[in-house]
N, C-alpha and C. Protein backbone atom coordinates (compact mmCIF):
# COMPACT_ATOMS: atom_id res chain seq x y z
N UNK A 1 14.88 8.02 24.16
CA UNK A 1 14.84 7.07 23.06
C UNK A 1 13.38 6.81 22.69
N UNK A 2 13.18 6.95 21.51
CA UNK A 2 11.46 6.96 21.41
C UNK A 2 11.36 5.60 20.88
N UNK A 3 9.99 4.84 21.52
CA UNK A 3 9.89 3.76 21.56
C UNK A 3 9.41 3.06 20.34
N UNK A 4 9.35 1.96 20.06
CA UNK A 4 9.09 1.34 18.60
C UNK A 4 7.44 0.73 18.26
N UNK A 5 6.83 0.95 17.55
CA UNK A 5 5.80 0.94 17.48
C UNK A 5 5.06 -0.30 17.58
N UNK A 6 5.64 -1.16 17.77
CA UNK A 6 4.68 -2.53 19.15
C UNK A 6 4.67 -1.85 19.92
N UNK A 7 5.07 -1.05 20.92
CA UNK A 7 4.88 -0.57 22.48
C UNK A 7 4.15 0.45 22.17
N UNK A 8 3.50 0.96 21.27
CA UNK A 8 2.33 2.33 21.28
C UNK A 8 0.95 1.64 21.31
N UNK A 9 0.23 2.00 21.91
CA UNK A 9 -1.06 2.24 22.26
C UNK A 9 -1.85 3.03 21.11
N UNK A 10 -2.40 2.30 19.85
CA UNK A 10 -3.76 2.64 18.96
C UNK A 10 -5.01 2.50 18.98
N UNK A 11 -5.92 2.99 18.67
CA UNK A 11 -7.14 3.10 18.76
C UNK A 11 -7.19 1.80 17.52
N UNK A 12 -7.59 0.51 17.59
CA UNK A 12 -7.46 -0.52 16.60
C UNK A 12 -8.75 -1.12 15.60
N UNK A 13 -9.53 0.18 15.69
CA UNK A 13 -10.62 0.87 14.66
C UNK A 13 -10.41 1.64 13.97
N UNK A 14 -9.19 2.44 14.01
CA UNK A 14 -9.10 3.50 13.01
C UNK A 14 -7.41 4.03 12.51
N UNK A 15 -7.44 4.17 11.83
CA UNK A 15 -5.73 4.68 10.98
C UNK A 15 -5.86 5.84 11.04
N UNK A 16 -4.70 6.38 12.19
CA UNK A 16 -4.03 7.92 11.40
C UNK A 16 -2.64 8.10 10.84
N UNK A 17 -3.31 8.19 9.36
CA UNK A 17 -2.24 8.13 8.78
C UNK A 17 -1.34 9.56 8.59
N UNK A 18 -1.19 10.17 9.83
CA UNK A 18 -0.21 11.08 9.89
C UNK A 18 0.38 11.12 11.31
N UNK A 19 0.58 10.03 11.98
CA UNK A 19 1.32 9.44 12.48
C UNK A 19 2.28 8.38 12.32
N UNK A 20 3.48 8.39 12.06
CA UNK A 20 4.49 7.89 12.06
C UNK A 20 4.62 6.01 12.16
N UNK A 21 4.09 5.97 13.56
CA UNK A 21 4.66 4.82 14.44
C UNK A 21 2.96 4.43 14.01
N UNK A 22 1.88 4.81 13.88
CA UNK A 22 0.91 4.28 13.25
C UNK A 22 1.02 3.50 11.69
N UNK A 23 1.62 4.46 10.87
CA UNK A 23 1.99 4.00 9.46
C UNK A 23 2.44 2.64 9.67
N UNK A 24 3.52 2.66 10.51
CA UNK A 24 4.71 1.30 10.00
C UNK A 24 3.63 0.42 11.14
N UNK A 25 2.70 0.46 11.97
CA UNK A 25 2.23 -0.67 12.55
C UNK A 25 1.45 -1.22 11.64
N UNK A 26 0.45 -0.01 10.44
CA UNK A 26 -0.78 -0.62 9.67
C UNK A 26 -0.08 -1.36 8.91
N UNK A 27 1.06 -0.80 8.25
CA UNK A 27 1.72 -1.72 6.75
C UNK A 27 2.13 -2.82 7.02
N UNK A 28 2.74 -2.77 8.38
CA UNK A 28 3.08 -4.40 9.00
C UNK A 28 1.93 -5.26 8.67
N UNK A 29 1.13 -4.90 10.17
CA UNK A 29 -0.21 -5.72 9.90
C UNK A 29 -1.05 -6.15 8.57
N UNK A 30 -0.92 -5.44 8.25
CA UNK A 30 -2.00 -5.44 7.05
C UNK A 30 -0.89 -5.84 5.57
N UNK A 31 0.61 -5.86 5.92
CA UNK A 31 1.57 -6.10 5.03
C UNK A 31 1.53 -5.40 3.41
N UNK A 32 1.04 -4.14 3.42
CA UNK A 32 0.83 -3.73 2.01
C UNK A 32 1.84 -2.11 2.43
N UNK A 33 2.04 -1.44 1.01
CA UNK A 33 3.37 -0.54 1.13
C UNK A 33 2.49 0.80 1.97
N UNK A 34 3.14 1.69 2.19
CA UNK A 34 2.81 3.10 2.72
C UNK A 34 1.73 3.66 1.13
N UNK A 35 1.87 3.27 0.49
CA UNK A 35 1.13 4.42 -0.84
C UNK A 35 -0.39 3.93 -0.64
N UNK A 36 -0.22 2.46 -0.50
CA UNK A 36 -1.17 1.91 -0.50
C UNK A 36 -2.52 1.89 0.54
N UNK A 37 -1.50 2.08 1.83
CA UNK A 37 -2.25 2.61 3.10
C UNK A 37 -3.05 3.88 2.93
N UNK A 38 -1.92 4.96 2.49
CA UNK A 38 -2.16 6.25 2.08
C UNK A 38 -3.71 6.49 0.73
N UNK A 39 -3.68 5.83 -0.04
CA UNK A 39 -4.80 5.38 -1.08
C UNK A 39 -6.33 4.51 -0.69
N UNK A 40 -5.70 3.94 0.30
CA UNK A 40 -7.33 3.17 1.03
C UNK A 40 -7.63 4.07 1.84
N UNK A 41 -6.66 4.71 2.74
CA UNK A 41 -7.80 5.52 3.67
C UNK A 41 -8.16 7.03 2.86
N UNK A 42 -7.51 7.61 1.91
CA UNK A 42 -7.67 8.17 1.20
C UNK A 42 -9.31 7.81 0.63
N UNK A 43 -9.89 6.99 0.14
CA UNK A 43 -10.61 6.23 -0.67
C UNK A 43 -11.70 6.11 0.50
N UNK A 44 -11.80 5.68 1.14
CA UNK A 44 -12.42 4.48 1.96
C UNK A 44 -12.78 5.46 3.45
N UNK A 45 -11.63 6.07 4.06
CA UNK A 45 -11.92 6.72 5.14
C UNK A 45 -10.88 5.97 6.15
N UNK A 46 -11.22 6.12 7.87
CA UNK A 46 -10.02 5.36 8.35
C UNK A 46 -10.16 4.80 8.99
N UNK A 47 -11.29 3.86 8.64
CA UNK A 47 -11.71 2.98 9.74
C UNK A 47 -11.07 1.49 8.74
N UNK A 48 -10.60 0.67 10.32
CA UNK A 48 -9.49 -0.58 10.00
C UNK A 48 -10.43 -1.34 8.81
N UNK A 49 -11.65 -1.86 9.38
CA UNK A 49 -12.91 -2.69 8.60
C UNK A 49 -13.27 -2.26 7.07
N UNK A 50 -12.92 -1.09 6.72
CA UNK A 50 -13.22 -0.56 5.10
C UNK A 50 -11.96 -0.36 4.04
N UNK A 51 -10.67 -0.32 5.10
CA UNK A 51 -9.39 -0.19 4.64
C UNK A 51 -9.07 -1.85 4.23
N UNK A 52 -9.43 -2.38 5.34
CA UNK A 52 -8.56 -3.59 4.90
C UNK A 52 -9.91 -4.72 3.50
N UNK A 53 -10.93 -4.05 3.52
CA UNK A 53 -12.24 -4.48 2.50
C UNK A 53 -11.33 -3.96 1.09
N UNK A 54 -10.77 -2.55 1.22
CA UNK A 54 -10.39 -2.24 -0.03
C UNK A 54 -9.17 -2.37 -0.53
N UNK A 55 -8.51 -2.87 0.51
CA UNK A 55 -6.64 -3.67 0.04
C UNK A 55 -7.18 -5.17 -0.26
N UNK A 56 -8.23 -5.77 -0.17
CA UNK A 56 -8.65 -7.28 -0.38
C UNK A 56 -8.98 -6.86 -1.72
N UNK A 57 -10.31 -5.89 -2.16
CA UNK A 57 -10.86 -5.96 -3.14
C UNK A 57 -9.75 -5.06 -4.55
N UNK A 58 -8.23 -4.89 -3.80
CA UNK A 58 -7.76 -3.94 -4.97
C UNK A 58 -6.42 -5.38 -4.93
N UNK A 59 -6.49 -6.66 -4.45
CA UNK A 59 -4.93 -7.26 -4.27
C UNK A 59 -4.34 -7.20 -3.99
N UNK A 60 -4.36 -5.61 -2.88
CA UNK A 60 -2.81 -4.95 -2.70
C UNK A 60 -1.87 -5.89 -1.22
N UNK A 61 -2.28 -6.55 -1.24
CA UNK A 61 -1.49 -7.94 -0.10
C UNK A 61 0.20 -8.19 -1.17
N UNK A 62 0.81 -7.68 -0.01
CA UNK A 62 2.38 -8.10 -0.53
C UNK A 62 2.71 -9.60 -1.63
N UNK A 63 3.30 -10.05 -2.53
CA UNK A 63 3.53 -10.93 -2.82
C UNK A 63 4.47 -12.18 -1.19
N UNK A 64 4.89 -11.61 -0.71
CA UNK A 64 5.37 -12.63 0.33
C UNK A 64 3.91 -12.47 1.19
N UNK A 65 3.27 -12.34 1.39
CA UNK A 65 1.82 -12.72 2.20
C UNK A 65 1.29 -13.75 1.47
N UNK A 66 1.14 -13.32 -0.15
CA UNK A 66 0.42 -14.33 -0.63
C UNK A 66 0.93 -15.57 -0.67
N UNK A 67 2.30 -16.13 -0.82
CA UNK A 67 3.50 -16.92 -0.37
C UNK A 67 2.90 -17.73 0.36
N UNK A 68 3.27 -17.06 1.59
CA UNK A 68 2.80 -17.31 2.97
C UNK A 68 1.29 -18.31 2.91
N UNK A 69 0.25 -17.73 2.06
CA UNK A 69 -1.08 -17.86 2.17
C UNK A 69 -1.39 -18.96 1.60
N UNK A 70 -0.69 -18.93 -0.06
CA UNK A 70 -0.59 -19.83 -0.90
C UNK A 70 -0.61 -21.20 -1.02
């Protein structure tokens, strides 16, 4: 049974976004969709500190975060 991605072990400096159980931990955390993940590190590179600079500076924070924030 392969385990769910709270129980994996990441390097929590950097996104690989061609890992699976990485994807769904960043979008959690960081609460923005897979395209979007896919487009910042695309953009930016894959370090956590420049990804999450360019989901701040593009808005891309879920409407229920901002909710939350609001």
């Amino acid at each position: 049974m392969p385990e769910s991605f709270e129980s994996q072990e990441f390097v929590r400096t950097r996104i690989n976004v061609n890992d699976k159980y990485e994807i769904a931990h960043w979008t959690a955390r960081l609460n923005i969709s897979e395209q979007h993940l896919q487009d910042a590190v695309s953009k930016v590179g894959v370090m956590v500190v420049d990804v999450e600079r360019e989901i701040r500076n593009n808005n891309w924070i879920s409407e229920t975060k901002r909710v939350r924030q609001g």
